[in-house]
Each structure stands twice: as C-alpha cells, then as structure tokens.
Protein backbone atom coordinates (compact mmCIF):
# COMPACT_ATOMS: atom_id res chain seq x y z
CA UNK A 1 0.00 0.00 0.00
CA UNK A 2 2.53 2.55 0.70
CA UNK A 3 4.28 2.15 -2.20
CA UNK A 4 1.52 2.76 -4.13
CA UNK A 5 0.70 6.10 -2.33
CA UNK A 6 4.56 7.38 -2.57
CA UNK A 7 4.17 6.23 -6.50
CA UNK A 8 1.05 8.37 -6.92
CA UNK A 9 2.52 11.25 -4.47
CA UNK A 10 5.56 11.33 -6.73
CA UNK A 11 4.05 10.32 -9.89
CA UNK A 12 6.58 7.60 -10.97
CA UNK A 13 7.06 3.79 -9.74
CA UNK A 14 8.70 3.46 -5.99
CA UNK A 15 9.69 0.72 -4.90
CA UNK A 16 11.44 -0.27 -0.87
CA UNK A 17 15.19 -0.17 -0.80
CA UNK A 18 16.54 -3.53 -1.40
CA UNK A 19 20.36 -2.55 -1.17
CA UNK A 20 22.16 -0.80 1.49
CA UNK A 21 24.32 2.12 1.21
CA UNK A 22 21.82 4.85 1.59
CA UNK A 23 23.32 7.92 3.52
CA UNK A 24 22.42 11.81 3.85
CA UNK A 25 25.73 13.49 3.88
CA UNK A 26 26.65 17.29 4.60
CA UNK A 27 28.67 18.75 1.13
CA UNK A 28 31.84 18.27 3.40
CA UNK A 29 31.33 14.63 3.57
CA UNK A 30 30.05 14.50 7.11
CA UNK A 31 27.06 11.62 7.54
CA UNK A 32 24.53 12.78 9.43
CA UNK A 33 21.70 10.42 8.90
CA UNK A 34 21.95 6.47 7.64
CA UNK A 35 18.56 5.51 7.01
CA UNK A 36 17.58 1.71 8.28
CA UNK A 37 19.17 -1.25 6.19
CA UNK A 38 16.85 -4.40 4.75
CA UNK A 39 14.09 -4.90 2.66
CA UNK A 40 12.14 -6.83 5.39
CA UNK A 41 12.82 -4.00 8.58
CA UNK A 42 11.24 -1.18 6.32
CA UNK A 43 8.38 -2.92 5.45
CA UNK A 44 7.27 -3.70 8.92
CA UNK A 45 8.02 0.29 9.65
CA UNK A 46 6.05 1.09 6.75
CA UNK A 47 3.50 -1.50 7.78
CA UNK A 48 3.32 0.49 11.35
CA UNK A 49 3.15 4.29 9.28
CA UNK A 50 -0.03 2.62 7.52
C-alpha cells in the first residue's frame, strides 16, 4: 500500500530499498543520517506508518 501512495505522491514507480548504502551526507562529507538497512525491517516500519 505505501508504495503505491509514494508512487502516486511522486508520480513515478517506488519501490522499498533492497540494497544498502543509503546515507544523507553534509557537502563536506560528514554523515549525518543512515537511514535503516533491509528490505524486510522497512516494510514492517512502513507497515506500522499505515
């Protein structure tokens, strides 16, 4: 379900993260947030946001 509504919201296909690697870095370099790893964790958080 929710990737349906972040496909319609955004207005292309979405999909969960399947790889890791994901960061939000600062233009120095500096990691400030590492979003959480697996496929199978971020559904059950998505499954608790719907």
């Amino acid at each position: 379900m929710s990737e349906e509504i972040c496909s319609l919201i955004k207005g292309q296909t979405m999909t969960v993260r399947k790889i890791s690697g994901a960061a939000l870095a600062k233009s120095n370099g500096e990691i400030f947030y590492t979003p959480p790893v697996g496929e199978a964790l971020l559904r059950g958080l998505l499954a608790n946001w719907e």
